[in-house]
PDB file of N, CA and C in Angstrom:
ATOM      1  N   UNK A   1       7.101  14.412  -4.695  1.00  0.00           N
ATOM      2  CA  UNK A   1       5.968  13.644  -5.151  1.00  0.00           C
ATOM      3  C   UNK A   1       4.708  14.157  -4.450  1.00  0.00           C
ATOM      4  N   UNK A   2       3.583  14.711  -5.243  1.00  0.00           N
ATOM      5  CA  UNK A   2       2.304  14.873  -4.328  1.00  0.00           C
ATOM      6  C   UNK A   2       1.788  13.830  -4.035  1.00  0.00           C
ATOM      7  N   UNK A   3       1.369  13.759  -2.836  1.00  0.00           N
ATOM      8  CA  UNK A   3       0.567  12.485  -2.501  1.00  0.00           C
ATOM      9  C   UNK A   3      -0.868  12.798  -2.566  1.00  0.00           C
ATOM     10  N   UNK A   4      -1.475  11.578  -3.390  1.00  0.00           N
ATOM     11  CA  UNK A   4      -2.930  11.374  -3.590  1.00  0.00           C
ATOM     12  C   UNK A   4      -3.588  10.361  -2.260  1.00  0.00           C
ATOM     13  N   UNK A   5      -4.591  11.378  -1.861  1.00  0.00           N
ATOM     14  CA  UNK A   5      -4.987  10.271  -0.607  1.00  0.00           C
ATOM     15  C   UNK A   5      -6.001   9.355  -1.010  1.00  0.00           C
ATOM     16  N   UNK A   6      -6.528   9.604  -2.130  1.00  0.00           N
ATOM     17  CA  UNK A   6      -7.195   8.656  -2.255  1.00  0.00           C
ATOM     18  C   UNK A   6      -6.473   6.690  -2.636  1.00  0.00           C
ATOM     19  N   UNK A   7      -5.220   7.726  -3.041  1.00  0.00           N
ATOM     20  CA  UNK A   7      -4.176   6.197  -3.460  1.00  0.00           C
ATOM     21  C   UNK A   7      -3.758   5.470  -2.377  1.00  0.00           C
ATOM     22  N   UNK A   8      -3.208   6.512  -1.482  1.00  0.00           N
ATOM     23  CA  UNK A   8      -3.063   6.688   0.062  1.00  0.00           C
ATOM     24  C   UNK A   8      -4.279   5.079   0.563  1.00  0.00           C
ATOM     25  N   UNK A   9      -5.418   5.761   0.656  1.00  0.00           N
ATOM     26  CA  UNK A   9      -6.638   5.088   1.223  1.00  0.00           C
ATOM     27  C   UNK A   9      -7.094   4.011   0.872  1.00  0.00           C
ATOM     28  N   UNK A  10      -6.799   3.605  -0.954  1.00  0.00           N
ATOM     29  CA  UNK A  10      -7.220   2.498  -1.173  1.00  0.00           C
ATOM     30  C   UNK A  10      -5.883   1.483  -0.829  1.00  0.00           C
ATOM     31  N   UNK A  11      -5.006   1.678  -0.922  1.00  0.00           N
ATOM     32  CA  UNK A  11      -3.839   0.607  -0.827  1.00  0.00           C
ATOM     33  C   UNK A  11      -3.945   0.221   0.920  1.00  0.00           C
ATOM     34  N   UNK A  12      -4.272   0.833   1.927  1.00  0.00           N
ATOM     35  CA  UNK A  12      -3.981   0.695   3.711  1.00  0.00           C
ATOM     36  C   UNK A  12      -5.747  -0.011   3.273  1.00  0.00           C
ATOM     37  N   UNK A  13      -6.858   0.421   2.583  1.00  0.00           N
ATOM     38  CA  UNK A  13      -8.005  -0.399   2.425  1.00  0.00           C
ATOM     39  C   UNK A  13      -7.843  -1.891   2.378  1.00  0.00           C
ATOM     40  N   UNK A  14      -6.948  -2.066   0.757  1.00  0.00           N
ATOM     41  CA  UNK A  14      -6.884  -3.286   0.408  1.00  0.00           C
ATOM     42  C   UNK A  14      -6.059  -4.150   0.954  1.00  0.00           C
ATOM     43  N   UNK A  15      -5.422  -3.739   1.972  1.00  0.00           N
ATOM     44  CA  UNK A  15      -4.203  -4.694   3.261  1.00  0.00           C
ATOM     45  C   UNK A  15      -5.265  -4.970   4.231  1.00  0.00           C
ATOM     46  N   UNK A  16      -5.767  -4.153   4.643  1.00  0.00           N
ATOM     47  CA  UNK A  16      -6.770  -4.431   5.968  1.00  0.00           C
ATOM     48  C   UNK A  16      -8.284  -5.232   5.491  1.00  0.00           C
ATOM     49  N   UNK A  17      -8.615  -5.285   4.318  1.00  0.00           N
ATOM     50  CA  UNK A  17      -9.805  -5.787   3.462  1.00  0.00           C
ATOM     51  C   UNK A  17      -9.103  -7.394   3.337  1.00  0.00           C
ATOM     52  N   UNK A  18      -8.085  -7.265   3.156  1.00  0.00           N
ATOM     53  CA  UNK A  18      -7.602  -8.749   2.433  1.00  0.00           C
ATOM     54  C   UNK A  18      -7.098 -10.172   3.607  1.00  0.00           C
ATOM     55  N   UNK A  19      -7.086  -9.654   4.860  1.00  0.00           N
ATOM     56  CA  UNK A  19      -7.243  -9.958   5.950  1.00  0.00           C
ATOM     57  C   UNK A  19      -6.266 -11.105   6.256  1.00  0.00           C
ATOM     58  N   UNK A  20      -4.969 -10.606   5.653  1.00  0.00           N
ATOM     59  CA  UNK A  20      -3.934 -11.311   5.773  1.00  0.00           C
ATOM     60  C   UNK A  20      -2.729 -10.410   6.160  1.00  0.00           C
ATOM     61  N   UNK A  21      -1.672 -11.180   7.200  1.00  0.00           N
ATOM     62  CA  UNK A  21      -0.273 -10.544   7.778  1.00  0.00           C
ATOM     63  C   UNK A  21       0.118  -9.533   6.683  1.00  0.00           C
ATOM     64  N   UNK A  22       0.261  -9.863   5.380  1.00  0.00           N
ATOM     65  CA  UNK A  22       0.946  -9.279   4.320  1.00  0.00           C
ATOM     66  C   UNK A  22       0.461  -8.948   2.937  1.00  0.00           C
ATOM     67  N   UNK A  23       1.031  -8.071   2.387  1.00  0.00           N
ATOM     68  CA  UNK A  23       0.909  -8.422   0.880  1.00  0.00           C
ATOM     69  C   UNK A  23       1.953  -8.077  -0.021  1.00  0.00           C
ATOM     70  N   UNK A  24       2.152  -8.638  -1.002  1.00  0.00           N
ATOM     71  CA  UNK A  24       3.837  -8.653  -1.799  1.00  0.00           C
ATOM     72  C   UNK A  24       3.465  -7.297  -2.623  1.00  0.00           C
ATOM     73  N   UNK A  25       4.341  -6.543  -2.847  1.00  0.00           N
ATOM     74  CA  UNK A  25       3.950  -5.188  -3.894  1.00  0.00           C
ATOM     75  C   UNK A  25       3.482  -5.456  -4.906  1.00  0.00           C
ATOM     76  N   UNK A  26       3.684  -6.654  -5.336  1.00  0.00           N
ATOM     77  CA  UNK A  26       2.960  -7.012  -6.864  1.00  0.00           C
ATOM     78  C   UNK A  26       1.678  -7.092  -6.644  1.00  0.00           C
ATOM     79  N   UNK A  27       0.846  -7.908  -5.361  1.00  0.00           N
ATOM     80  CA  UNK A  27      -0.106  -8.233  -5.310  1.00  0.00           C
ATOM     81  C   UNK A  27      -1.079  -6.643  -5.067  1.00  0.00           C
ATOM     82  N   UNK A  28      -0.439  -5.857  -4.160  1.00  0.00           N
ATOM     83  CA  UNK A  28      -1.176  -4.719  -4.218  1.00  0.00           C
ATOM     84  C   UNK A  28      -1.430  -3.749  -5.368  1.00  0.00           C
ATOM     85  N   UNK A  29      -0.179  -3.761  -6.439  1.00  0.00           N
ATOM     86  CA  UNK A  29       0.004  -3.168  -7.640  1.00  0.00           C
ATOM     87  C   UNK A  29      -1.246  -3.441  -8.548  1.00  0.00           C
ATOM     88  N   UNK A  30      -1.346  -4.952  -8.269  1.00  0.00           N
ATOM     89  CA  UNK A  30      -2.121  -5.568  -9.395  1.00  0.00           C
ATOM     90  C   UNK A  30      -3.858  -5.368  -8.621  1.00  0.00           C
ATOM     91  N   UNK A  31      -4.355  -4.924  -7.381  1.00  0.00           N
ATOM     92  CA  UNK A  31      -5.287  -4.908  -6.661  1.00  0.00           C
ATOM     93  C   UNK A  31      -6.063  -3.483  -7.032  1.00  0.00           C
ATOM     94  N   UNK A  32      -5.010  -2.903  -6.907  1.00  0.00           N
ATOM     95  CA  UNK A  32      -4.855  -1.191  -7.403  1.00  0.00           C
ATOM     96  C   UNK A  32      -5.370  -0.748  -8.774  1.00  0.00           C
ATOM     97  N   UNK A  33      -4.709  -1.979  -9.593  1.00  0.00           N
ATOM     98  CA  UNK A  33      -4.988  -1.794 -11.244  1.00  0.00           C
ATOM     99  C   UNK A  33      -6.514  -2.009 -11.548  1.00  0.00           C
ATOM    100  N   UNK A  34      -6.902  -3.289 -10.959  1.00  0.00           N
ATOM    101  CA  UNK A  34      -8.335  -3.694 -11.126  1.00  0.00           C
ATOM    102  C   UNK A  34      -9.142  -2.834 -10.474  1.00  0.00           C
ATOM    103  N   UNK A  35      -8.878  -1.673  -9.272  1.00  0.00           N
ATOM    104  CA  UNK A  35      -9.935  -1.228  -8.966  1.00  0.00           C
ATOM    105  C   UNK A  35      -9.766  -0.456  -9.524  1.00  0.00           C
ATOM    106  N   UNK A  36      -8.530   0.720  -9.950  1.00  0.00           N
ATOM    107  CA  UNK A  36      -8.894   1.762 -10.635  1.00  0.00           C
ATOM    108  C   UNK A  36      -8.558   1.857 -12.273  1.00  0.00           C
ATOM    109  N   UNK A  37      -8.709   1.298 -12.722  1.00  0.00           N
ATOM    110  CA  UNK A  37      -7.633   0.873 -14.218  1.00  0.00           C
ATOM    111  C   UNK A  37      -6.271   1.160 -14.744  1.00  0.00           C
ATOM    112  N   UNK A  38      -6.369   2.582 -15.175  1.00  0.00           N
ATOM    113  CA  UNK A  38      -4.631   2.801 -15.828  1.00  0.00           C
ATOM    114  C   UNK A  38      -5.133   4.336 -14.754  1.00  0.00           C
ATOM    115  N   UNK A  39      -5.698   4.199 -13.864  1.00  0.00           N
ATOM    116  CA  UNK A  39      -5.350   5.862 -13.302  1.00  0.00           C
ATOM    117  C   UNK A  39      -4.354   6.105 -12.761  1.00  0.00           C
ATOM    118  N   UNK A  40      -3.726   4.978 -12.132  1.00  0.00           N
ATOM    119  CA  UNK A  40      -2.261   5.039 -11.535  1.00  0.00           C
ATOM    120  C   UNK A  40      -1.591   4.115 -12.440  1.00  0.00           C
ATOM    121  N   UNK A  41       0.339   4.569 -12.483  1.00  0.00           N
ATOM    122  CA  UNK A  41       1.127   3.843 -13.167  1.00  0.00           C
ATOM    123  C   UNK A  41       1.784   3.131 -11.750  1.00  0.00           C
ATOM    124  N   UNK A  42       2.285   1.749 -12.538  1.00  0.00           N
ATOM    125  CA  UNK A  42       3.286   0.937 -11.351  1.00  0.00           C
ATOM    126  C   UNK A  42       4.270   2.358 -10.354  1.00  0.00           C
ATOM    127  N   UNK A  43       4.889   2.807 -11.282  1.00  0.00           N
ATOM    128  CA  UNK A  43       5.584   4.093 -10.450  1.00  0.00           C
ATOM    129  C   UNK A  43       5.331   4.707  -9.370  1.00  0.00           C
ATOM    130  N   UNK A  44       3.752   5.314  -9.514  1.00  0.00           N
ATOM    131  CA  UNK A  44       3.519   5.543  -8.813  1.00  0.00           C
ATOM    132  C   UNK A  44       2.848   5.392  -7.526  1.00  0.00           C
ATOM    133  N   UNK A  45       2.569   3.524  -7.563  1.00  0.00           N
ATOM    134  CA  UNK A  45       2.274   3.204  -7.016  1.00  0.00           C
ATOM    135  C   UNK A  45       3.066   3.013  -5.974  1.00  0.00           C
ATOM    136  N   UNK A  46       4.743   2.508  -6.605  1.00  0.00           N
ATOM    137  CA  UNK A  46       5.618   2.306  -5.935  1.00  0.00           C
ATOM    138  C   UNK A  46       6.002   3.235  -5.098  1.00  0.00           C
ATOM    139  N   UNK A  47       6.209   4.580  -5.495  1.00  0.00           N
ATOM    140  CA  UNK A  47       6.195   5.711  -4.795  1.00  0.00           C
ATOM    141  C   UNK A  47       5.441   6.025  -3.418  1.00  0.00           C
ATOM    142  N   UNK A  48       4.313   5.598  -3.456  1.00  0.00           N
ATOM    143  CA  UNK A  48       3.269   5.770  -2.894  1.00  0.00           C
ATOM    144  C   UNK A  48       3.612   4.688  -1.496  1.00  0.00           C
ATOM    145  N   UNK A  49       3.726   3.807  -2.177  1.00  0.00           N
ATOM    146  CA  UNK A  49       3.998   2.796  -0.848  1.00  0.00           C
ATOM    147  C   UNK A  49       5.748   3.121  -0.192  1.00  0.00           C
ATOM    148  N   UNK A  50       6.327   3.785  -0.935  1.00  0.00           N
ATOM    149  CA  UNK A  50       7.659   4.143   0.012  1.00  0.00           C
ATOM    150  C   UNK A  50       7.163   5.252   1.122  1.00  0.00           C
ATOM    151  N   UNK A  51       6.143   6.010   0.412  1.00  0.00           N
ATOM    152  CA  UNK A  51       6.113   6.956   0.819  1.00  0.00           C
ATOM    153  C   UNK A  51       5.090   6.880   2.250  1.00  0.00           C
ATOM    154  N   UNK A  52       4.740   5.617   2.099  1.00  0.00           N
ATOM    155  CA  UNK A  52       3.366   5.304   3.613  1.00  0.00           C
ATOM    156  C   UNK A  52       4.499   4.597   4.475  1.00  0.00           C
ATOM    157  N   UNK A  53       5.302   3.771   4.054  1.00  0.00           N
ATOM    158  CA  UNK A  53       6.575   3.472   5.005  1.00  0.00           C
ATOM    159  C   UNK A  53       7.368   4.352   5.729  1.00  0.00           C
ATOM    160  N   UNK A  54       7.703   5.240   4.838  1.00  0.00           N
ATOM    161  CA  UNK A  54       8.914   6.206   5.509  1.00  0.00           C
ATOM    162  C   UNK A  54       8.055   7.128   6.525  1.00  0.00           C
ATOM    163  N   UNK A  55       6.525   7.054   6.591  1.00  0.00           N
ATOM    164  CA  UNK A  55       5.712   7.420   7.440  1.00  0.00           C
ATOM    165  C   UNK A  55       5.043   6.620   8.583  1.00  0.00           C
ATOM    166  N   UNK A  56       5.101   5.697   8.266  1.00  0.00           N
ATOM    167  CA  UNK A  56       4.655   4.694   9.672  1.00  0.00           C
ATOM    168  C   UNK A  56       3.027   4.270   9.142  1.00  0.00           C
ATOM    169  N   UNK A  57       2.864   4.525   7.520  1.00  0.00           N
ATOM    170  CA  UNK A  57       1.475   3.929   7.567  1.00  0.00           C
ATOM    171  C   UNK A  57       2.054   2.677   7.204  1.00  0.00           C
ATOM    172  N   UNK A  58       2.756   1.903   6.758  1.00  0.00           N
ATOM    173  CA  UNK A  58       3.211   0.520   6.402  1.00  0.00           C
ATOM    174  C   UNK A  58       4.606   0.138   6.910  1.00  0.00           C
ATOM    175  N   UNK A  59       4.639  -1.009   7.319  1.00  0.00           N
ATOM    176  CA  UNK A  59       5.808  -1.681   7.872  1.00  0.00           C
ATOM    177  C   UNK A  59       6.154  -2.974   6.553  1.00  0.00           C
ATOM    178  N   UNK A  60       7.692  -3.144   6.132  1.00  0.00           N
ATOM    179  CA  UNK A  60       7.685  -3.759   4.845  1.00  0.00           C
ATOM    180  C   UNK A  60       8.603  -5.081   5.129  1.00  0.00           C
ATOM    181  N   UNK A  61       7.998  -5.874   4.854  1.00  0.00           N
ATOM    182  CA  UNK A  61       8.632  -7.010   5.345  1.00  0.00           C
ATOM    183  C   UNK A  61       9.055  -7.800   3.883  1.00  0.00           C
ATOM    184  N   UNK A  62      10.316  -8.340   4.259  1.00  0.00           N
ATOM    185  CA  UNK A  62      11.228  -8.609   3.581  1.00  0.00           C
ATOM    186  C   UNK A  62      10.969  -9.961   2.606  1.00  0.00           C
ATOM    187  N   UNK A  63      10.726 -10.605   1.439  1.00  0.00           N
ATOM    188  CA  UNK A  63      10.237 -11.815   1.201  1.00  0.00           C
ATOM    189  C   UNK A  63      11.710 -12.299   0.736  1.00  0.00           C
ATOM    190  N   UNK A  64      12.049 -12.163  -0.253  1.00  0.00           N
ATOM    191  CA  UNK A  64      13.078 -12.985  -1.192  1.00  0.00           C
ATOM    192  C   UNK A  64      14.112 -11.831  -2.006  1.00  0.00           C
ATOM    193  N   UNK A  65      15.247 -12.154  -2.475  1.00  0.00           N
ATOM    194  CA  UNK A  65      15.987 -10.963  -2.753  1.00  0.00           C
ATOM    195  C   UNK A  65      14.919 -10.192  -4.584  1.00  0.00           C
ATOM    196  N   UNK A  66      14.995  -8.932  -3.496  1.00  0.00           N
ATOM    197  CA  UNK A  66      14.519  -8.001  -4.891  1.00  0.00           C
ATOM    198  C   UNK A  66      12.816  -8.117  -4.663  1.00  0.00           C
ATOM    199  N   UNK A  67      12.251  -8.715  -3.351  1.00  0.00           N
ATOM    200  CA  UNK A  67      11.141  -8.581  -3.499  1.00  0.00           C
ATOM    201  C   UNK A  67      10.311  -7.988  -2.164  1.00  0.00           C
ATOM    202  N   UNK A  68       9.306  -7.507  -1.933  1.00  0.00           N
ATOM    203  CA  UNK A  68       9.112  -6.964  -0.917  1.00  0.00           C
ATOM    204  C   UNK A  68       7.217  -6.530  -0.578  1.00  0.00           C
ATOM    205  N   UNK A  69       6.785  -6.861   0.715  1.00  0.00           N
ATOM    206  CA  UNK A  69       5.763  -7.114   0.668  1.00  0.00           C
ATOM    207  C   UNK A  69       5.719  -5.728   1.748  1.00  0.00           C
ATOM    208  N   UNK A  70       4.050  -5.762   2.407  1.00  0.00           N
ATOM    209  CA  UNK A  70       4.199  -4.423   3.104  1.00  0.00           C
ATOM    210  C   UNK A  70       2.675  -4.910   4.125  1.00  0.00           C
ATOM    211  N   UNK A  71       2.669  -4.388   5.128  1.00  0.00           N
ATOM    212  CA  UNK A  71       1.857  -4.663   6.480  1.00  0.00           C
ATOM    213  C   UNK A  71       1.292  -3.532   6.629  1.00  0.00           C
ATOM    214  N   UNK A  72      -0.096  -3.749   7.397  1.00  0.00           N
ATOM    215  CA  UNK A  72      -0.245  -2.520   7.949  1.00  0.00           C
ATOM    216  C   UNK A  72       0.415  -2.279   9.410  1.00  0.00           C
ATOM    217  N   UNK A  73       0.700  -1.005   9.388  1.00  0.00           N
ATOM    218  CA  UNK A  73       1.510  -0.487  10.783  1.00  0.00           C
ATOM    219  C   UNK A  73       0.391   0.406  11.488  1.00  0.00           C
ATOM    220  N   UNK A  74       0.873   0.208  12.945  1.00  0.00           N
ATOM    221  CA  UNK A  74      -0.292   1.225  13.529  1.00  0.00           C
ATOM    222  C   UNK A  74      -0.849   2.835  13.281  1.00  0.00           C
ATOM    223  N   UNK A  75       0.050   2.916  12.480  1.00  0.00           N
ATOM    224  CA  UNK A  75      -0.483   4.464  11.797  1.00  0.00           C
ATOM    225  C   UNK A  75      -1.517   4.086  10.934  1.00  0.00           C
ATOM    226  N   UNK A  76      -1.598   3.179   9.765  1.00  0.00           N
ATOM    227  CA  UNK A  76      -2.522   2.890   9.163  1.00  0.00           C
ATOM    228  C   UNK A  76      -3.540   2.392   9.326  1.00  0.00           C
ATOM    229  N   UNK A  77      -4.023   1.825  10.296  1.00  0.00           N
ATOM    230  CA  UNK A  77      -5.015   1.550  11.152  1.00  0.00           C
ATOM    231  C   UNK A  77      -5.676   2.756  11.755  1.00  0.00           C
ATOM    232  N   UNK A  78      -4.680   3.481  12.438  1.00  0.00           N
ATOM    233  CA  UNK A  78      -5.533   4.598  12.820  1.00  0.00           C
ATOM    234  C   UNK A  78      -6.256   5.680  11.572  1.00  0.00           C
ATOM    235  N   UNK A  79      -4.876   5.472  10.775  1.00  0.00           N
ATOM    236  CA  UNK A  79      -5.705   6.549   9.610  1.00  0.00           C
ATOM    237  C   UNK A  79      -7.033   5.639   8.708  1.00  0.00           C
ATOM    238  N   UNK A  80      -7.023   4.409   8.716  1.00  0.00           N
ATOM    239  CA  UNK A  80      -8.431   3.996   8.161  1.00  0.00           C
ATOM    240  C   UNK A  80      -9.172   4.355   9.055  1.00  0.00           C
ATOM    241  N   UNK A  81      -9.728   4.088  10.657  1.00  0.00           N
ATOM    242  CA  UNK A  81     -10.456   4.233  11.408  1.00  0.00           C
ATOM    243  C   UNK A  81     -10.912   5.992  11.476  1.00  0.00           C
ATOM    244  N   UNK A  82     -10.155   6.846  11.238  1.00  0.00           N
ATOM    245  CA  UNK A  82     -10.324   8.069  11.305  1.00  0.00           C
ATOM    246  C   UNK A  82     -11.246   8.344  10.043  1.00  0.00           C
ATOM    247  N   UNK A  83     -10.895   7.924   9.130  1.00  0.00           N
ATOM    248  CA  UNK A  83     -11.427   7.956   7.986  1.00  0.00           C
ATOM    249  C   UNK A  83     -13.446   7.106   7.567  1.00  0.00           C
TER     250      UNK A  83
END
């Protein structure tokens, strides 16, 4: 999967903008859609956020079976601040 940093940047944006412990993947999916319209598909959104986990930009905390929300982790903090 290539990673787009700008997808990268707005999703660790809209966790740290929204100024809450968490957010459920739906809620970021749907955050994502309104800012950029159909430029990204759910897919790849989903992708995107496995792909900031298995890196240490998001930590994913567990809600209800089959559902799953995501934090910022101290990598993502640093990479907004760098930015």
């Amino acid at each position: 999967m290539p990673r787009n940093e700008l997808l990268v940047y707005r999703i660790l944006r809209i966790l740290r903008s929204k100024q809450v412990q968490f957010l459920d993947e739906r809620q970021i999916i749907s955050a994502i859609h309104r800012e950029s319209g159909d430029e990204f598909n759910d897919n790849i959104i989903h992708d995107h956020l496995h792909y900031m986990q298995s890196h240490g930009l998001l930590k994913p905390i567990n809600l209800k079976p089959r559902s799953h929300g995501y934090a910022l982790d101290w990598a993502g903090y640093d990479y907004l601040d760098a930015s």
